[in-house]
Protein backbone atom coordinates (compact mmCIF):
# COMPACT_ATOMS: atom_id res chain seq x y z
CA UNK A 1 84.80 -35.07 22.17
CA UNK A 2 84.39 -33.70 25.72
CA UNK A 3 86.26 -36.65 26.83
CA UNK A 4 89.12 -36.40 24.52
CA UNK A 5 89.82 -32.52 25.53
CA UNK A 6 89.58 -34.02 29.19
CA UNK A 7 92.12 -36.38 28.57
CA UNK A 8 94.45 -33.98 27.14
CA UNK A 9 93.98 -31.24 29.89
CA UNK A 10 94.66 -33.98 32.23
CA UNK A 11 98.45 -34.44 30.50
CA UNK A 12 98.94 -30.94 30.37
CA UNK A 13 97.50 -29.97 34.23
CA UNK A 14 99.74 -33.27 35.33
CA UNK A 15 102.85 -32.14 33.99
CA UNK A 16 102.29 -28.52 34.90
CA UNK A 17 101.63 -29.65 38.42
CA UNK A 18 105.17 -32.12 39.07
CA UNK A 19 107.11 -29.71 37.51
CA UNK A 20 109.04 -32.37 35.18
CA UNK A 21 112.43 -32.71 35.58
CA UNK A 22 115.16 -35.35 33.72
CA UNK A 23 114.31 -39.11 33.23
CA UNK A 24 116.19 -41.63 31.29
CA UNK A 25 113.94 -44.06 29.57
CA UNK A 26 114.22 -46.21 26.48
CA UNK A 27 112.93 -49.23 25.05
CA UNK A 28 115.00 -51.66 27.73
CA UNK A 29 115.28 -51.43 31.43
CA UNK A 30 118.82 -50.83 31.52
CA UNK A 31 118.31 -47.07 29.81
CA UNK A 32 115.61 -46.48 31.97
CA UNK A 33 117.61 -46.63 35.04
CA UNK A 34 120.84 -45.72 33.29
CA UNK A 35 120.09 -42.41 31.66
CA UNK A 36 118.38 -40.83 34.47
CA UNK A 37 121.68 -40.89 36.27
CA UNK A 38 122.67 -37.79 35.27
CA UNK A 39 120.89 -36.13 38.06
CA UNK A 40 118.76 -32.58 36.99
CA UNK A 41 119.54 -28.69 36.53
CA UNK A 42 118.06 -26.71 39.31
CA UNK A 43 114.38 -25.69 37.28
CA UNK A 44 114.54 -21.54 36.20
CA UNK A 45 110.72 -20.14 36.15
CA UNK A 46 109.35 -20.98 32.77
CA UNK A 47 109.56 -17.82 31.67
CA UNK A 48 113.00 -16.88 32.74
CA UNK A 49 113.89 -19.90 30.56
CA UNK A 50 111.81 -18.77 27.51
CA UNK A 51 113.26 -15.29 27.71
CA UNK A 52 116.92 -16.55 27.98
CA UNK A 53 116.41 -18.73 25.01
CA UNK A 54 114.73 -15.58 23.10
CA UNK A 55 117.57 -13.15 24.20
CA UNK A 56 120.50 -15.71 22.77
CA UNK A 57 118.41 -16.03 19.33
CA UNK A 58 118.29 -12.14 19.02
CA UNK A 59 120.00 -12.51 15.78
CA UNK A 60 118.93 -16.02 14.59
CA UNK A 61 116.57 -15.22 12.27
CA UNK A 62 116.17 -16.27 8.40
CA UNK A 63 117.70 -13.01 7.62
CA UNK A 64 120.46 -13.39 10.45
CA UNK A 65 121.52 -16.35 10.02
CA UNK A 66 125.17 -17.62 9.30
CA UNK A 67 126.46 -19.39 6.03
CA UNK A 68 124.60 -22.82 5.99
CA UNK A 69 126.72 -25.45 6.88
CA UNK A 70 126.87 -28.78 4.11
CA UNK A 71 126.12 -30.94 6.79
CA UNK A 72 124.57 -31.30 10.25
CA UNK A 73 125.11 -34.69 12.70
CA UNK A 74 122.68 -35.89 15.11
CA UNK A 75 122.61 -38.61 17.43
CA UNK A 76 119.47 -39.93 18.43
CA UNK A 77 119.00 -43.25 20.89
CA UNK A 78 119.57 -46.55 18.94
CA UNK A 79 116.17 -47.74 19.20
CA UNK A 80 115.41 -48.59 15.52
CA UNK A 81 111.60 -47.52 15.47
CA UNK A 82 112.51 -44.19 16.61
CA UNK A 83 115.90 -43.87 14.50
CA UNK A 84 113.86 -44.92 11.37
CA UNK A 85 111.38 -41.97 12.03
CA UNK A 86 113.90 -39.33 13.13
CA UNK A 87 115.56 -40.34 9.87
CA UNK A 88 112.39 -39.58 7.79
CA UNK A 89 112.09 -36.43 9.57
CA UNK A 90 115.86 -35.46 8.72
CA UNK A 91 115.42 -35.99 5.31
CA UNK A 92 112.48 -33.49 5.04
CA UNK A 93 114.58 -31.15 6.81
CA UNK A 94 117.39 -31.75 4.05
CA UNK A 95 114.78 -30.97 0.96
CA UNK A 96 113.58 -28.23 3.04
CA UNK A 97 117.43 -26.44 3.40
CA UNK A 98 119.81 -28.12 1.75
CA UNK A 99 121.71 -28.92 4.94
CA UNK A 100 122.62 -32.96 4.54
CA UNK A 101 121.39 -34.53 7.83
CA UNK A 102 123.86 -38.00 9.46
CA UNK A 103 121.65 -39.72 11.68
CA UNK A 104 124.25 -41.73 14.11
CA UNK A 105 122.42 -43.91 16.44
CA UNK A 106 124.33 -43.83 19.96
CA UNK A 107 123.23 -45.36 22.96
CA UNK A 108 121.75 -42.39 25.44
CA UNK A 109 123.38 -43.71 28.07
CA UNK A 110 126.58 -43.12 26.36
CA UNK A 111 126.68 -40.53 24.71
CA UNK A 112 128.02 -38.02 27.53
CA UNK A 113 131.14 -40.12 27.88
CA UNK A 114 131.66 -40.55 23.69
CA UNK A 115 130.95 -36.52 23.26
CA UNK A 116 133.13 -35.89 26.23
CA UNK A 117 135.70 -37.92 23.92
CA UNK A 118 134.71 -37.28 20.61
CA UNK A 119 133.26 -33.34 20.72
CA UNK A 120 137.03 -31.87 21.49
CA UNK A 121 138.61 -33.82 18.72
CA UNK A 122 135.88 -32.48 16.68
CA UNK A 123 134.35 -35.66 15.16
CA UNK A 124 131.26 -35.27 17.64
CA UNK A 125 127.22 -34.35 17.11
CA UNK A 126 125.83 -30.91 16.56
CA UNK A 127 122.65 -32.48 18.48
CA UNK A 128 122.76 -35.30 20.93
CA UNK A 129 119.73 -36.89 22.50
CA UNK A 130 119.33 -37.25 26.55
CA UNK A 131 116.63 -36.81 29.76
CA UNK A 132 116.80 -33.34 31.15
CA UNK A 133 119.84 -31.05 31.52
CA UNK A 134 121.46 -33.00 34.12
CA UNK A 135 125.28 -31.79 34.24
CA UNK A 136 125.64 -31.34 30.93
CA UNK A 137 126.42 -27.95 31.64
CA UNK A 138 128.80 -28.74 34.72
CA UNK A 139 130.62 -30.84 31.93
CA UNK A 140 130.89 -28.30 29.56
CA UNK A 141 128.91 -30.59 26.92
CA UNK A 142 126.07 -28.03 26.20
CA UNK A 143 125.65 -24.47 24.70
CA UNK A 144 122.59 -22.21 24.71
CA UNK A 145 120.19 -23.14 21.86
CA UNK A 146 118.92 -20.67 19.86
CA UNK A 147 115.68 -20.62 18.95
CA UNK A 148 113.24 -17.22 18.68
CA UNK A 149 110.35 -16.98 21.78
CA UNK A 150 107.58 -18.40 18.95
CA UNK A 151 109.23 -21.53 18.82
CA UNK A 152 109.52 -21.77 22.79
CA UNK A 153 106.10 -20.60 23.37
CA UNK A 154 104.78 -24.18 21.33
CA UNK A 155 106.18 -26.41 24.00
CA UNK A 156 105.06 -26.61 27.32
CA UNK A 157 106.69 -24.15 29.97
CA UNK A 158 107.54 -27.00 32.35
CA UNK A 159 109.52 -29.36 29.56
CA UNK A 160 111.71 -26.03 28.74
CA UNK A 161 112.46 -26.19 32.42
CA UNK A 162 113.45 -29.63 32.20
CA UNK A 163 116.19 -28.32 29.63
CA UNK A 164 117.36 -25.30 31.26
CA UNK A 165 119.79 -24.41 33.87
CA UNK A 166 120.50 -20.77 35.58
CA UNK A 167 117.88 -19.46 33.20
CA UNK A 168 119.69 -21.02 30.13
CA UNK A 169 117.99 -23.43 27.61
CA UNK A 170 120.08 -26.57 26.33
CA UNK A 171 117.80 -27.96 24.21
CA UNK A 172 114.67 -28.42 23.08
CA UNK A 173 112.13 -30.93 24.38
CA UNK A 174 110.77 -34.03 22.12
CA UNK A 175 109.39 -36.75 24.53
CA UNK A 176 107.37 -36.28 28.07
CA UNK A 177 106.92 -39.53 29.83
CA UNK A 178 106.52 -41.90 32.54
CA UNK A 179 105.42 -45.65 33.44
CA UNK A 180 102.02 -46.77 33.87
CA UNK A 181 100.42 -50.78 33.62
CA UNK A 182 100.01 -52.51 30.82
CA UNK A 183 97.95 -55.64 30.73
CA UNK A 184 96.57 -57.86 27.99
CA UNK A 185 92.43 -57.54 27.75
CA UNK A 186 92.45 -61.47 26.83
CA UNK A 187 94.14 -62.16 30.43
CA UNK A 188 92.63 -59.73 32.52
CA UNK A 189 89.52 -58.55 31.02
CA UNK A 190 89.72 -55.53 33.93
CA UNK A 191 93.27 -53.45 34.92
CA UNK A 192 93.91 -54.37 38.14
CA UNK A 193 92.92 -52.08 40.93
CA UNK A 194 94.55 -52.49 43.95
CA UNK A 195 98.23 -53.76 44.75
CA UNK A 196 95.79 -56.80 46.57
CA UNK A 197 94.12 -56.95 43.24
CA UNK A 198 97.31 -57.31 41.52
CA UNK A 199 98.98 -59.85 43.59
CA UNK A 200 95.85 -61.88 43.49
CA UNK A 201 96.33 -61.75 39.89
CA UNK A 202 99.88 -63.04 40.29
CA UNK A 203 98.85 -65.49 42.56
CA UNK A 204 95.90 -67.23 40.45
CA UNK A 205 98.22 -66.82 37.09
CA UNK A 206 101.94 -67.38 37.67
CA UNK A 207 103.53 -70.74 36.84
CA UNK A 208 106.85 -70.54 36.40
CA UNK A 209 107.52 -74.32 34.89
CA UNK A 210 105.39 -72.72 32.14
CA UNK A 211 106.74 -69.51 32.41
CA UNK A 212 103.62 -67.82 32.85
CA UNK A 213 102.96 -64.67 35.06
CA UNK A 214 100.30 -62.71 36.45
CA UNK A 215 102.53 -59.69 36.47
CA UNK A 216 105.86 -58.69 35.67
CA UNK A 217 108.34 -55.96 35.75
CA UNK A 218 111.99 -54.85 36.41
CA UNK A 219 112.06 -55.12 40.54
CA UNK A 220 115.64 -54.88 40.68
CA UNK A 221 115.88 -51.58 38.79
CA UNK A 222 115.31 -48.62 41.05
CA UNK A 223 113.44 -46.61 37.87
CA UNK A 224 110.70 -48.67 38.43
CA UNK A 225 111.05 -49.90 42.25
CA UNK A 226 110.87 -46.49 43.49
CA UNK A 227 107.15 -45.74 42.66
CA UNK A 228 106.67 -48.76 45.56
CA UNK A 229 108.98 -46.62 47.61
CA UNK A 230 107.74 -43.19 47.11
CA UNK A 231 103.98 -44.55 47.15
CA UNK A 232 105.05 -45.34 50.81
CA UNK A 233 106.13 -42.24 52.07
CA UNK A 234 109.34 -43.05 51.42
CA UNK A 235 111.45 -40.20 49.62
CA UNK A 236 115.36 -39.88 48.13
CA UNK A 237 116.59 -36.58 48.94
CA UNK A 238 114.58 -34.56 51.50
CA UNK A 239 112.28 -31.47 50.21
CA UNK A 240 112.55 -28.31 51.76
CA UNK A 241 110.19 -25.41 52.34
CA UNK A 242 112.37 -23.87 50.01
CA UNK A 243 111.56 -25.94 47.33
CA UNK A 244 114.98 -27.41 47.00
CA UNK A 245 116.51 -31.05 48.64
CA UNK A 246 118.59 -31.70 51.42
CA UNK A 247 121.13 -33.98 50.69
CA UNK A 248 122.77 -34.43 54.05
CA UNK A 249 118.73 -35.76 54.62
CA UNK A 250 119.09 -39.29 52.61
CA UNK A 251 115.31 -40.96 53.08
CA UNK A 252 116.35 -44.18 51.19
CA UNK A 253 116.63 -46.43 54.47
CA UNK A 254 113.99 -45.05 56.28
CA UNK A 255 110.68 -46.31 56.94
CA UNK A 256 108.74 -45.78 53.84
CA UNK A 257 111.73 -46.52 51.06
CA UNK A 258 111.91 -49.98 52.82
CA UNK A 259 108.68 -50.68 53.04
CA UNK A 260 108.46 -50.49 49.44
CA UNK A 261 111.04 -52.59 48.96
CA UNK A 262 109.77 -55.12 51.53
CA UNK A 263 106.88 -55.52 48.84
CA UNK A 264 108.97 -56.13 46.21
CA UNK A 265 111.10 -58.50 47.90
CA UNK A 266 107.72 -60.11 49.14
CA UNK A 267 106.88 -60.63 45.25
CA UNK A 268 110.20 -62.29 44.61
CA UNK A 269 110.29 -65.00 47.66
CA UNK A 270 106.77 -65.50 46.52
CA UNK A 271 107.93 -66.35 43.03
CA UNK A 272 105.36 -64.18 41.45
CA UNK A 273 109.02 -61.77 39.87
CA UNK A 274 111.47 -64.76 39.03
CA UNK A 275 115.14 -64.26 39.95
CA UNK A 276 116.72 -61.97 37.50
CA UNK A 277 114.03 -60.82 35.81
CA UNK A 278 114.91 -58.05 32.83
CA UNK A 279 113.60 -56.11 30.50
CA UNK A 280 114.29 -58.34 27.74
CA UNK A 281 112.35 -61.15 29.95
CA UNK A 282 109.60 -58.60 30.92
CA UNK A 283 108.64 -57.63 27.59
CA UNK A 284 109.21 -60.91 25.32
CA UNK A 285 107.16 -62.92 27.77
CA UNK A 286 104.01 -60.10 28.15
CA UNK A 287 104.61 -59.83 23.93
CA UNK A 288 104.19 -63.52 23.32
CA UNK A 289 101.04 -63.75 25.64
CA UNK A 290 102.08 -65.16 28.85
CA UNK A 291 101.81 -62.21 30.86
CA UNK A 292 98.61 -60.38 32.32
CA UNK A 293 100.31 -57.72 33.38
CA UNK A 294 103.71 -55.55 33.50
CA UNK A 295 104.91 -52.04 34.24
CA UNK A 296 106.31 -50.44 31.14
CA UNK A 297 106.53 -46.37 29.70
CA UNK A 298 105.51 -45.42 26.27
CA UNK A 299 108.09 -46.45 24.58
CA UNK A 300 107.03 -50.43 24.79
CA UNK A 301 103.87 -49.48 23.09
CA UNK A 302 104.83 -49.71 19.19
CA UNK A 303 106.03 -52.85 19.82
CA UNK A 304 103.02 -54.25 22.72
CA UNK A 305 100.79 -53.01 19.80
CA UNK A 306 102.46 -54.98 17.01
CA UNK A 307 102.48 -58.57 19.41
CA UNK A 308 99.11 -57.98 20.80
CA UNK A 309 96.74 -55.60 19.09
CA UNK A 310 93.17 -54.97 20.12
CA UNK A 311 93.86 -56.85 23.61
CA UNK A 312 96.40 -54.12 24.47
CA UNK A 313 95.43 -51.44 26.98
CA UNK A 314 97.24 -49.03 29.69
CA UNK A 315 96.18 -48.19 32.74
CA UNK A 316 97.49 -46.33 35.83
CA UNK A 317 99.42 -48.06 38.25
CA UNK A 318 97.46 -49.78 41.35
CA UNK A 319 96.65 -48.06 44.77
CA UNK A 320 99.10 -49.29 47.50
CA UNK A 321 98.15 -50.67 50.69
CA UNK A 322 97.98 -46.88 52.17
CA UNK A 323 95.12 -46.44 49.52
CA UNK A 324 97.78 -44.08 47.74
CA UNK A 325 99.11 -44.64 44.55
CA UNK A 326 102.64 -45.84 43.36
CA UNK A 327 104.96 -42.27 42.73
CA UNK A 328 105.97 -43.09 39.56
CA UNK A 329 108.92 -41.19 38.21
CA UNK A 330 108.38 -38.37 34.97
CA UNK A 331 110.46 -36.74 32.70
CA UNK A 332 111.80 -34.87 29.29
CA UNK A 333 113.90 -36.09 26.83
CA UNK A 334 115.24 -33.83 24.49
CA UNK A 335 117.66 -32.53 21.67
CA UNK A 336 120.86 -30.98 23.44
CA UNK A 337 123.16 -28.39 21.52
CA UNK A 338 126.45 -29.92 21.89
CA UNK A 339 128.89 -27.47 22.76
CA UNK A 340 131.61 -28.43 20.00
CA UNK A 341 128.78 -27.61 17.59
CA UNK A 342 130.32 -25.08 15.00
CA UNK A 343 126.98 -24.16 13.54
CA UNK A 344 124.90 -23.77 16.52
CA UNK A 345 122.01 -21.52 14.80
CA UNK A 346 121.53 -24.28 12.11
CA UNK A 347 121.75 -26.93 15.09
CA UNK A 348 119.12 -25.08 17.00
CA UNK A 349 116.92 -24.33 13.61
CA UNK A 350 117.78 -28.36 12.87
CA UNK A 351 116.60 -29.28 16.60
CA UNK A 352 112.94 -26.61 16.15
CA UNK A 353 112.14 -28.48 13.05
CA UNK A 354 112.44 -31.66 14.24
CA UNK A 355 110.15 -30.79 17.31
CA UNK A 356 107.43 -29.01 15.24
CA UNK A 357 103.80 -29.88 15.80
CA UNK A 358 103.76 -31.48 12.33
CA UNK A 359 107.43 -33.87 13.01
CA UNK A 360 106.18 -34.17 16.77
CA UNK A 361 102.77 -35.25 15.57
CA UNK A 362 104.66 -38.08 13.05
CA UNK A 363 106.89 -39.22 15.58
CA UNK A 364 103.83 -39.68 18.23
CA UNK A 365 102.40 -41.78 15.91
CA UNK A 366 104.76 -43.79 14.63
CA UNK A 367 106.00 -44.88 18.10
CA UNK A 368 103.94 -44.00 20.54
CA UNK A 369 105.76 -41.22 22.55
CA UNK A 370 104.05 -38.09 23.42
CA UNK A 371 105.82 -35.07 22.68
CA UNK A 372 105.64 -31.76 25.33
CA UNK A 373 104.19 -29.49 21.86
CA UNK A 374 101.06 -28.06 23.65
CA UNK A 375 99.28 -28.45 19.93
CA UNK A 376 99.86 -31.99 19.59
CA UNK A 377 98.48 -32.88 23.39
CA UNK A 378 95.28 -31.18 22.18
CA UNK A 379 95.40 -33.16 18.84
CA UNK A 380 92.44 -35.42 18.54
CA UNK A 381 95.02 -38.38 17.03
CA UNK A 382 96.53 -38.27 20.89
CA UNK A 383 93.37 -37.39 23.06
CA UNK A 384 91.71 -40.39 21.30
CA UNK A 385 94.12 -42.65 21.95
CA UNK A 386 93.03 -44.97 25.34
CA UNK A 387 96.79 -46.26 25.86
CA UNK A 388 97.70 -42.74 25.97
CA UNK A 389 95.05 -41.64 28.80
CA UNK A 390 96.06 -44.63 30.96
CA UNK A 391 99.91 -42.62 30.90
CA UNK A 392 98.07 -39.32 31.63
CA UNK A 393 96.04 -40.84 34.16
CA UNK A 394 99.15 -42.12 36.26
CA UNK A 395 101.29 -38.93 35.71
CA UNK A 396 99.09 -37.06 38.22
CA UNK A 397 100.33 -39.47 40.73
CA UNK A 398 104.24 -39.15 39.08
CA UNK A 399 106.78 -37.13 40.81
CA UNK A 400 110.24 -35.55 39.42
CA UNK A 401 113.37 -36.19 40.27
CA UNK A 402 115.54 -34.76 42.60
CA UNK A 403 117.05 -31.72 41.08
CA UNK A 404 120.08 -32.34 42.41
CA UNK A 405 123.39 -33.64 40.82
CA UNK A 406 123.79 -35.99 43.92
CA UNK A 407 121.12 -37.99 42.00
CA UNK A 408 124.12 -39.66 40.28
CA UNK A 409 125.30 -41.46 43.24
CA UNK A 410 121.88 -42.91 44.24
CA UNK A 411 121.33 -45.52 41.18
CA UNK A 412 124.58 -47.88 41.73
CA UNK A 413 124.32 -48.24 45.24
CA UNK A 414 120.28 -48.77 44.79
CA UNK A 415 120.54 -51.32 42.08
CA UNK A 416 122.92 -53.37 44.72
CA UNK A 417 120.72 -53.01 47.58
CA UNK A 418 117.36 -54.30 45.46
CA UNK A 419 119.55 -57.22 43.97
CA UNK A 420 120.67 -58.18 47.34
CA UNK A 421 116.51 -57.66 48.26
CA UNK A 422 115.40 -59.72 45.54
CA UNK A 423 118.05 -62.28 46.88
CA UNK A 424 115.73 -62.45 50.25
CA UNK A 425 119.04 -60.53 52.08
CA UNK A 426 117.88 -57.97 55.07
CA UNK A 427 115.86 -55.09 53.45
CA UNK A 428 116.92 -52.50 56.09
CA UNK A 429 120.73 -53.67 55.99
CA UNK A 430 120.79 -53.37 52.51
CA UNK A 431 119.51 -49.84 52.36
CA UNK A 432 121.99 -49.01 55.25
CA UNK A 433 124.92 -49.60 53.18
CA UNK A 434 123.20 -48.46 50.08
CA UNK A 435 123.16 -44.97 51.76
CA UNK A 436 126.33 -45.30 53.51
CA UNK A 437 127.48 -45.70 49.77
CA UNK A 438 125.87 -42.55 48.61
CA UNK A 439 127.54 -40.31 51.48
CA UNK A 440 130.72 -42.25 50.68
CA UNK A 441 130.77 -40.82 46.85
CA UNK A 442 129.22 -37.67 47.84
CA UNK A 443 132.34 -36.90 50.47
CA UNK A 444 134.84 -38.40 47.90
CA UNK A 445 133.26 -35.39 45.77
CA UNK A 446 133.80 -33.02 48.25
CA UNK A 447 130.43 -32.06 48.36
């Protein structure tokens, strides 16, 4: 039992410690990268974001509240495991009020761009589903939630950061996350150490006539690549002593960014990544058996469990070279109040229910993705749970992203420069332009 607390105390101290700001992640490699694109709101103190949220329910009480509407629309990401549960949820929420829930699946990488679309013309979501505030707000897609300071004081302090800007909450937080090792127990009967360990793994297991692996994962998608990079030294945006980022300081050609890619691209001319690896190759050959190991999140579990049982297990990314370990990236995900909403307290009460313990709890279960409720961390269904504790092993070693909207331009540019990598093409020229790139957008912005 001692162990279990442990375990969740570590997921709690990790995420109070990095301060979690937006990540994009789904159940491919594409929505990983894509969704985090959004860049992140500059993060209020956790109270100041509680009390703002508080002061905008003042009146949102059961006794306050407006005329229910007949019907409320959500759109969650179209991953059916976690549609089919946020459906069940809904419906409780329905017998509970009345209010007729429409579940609309929507890609979270698109959504901004549909709402941006659809809100005006009044056919959009009252909720919409995305990681971290980004510039929601700069787009005018979000309003305050409202929700009364007992409901804010059940999540933790740093995921209502994650959904707050200028001491505003957006939203409210449903998934904390970020990307750890997988490996099947029949393959490798012990996780993989060291990067030396790992590769040695590759190296006695890969056989690509029988497409067989010793480890896989995503090496052209900067989501993953940059916990090689940031385990280096190597950083995006440089910190200040203020706590904010520099982004005349770009970090992604210097010495420790491309030594992390110099690994990667060391992997592919070695054959142990093939050409063009994806997610859809990365988790249908590790499913089916022919794959010790691969870098996944949470959200691969339901299905790792389903292919592989027992010989499933998680643990926390290998130490690089430097003895340090990769920098993996964290983040929320959460419900946004879309600002074409025209029944934003029933939104907001819609949004509280279906983050409770008891629907956060449910949806943990059912697919695997741990909520940011600080009563379901300490639940003994999650602290039990060994694929769990390999995620909050690695999160101590996770970092944020930048909290800047500058973010945006990093991920295009990136995804070139690690293609052209992966393609055995000059690691250092390739970051050159990649960063030339990001000054080019950021001066076409004018910032």
């Amino acid at each position: 039992m001692k162990k279990q607390k442990t375990a969740a105390a570590a997921l709690v101290m990790a995420i109070a410690l990095t301060g979690l700001t937006a990540c994009g992640s789904s159940n491919n490699a594409e929505n990983n990268a894509g969704a985090a694109n959004t860049g992140a709101a500059t993060e209020p103190a956790a109270d100041t974001a509680a009390n703002a949220g508080a002061a905008d329910n003042a009146g949102a009480d059961a006794g306050n509240m407006p005329e229910k509407p007949a019907e409320l629309t959500i759109w969650p990401d179209d991953n059916a495991d976690s549609v089919a549960t946020i459906t069940d949820i809904t419906k409780k929420y329905t017998e509970k009020t009345g209010i007729k829930v429409n579940v609309k699946p929507v890609k979270m990488n698109d959504q901004q761009q549909i709402l941006s679309l659809d809100g005006p013309a009044g056919k959009g979501p009252d909720l919409f589903y995305q990681p971290g505030i980004g510039n929601l707000v700069l787009k005018g897609l979000v309003q305050p939630v409202k929700a009364e300071q007992a409901v804010l004081d059940s999540y933790t302090p740093e995921a209502l950061k994650a959904l707050s800007q200028d001491g505003q909450l957006y939203g409210l937080p449903f998934v904390t996350e970020t990307y750890a090792l997988f490996y099947n127990k029949k393959l490798v009967p012990t996780a993989p150490a060291t990067i030396a360990d790992l590769e040695k793994l590759a190296q006695e297991q890969t056989d690509a006539k029988k497409q067989t692996y010793g480890f896989l994962f995503e090496g052209i998608n900067f989501y993953y690549a940059w916990a090689f990079m940031g385990g280096n030294d190597g950083y995006i945006f440089k910190q200040t002593d203020a706590g904010g980022y520099d982004v005349n300081d770009i970090g992604l050609n210097k010495e420790g960014a491309v030594k992390g890619v110099q690994l990667i691209q060391d992997w592919f001319k070695k054959g142990y990544l093939p050409k063009g690896v994806n997610g859809d190759i990365v988790g249908g050959l590790f499913g089916s058996g022919k794959v010790g190991a691969v870098i996944n999140g949470p959200w691969a579990i339901t299905d790792y469990k389903k292919q592989l049982g027992d010989d499933l297990a998680v643990a926390p990314l290998p130490t690089l070279e430097n003895g340090k370990h990769p920098t993996s990236f964290i983040g929320v995900k959460g419900w946004m109040l879309s600002k074409f909403s025209k029944s934003p307290e029933w939104a907001s009460d819609l949004a509280a229910f279906i983050t409770n313990q008891e629907n956060a709890l449910e949806y943990y279960k059912k697919t695997g993705q741990v909520p940011p409720v600080t009563a379901v961390l300490n639940d003994a269904a999650l602290t039990s749970d060994p694929l769990v504790k390999g995620f909050t092993e690695q999160v101590q070693f996770g970092q944020p992203f930048p909290t800047v909207p500058e973010l945006d331009y990093v991920w295009d540019p990136m995804k070139n420069a690690l293609q052209f990598a992966s393609e055995g093409k000059d690691v250092q020229k390739s970051l050159d332009d990649a960063v030339k790139q990001v000054q080019d957008k950021m001066a076409m912005s004018g910032k």
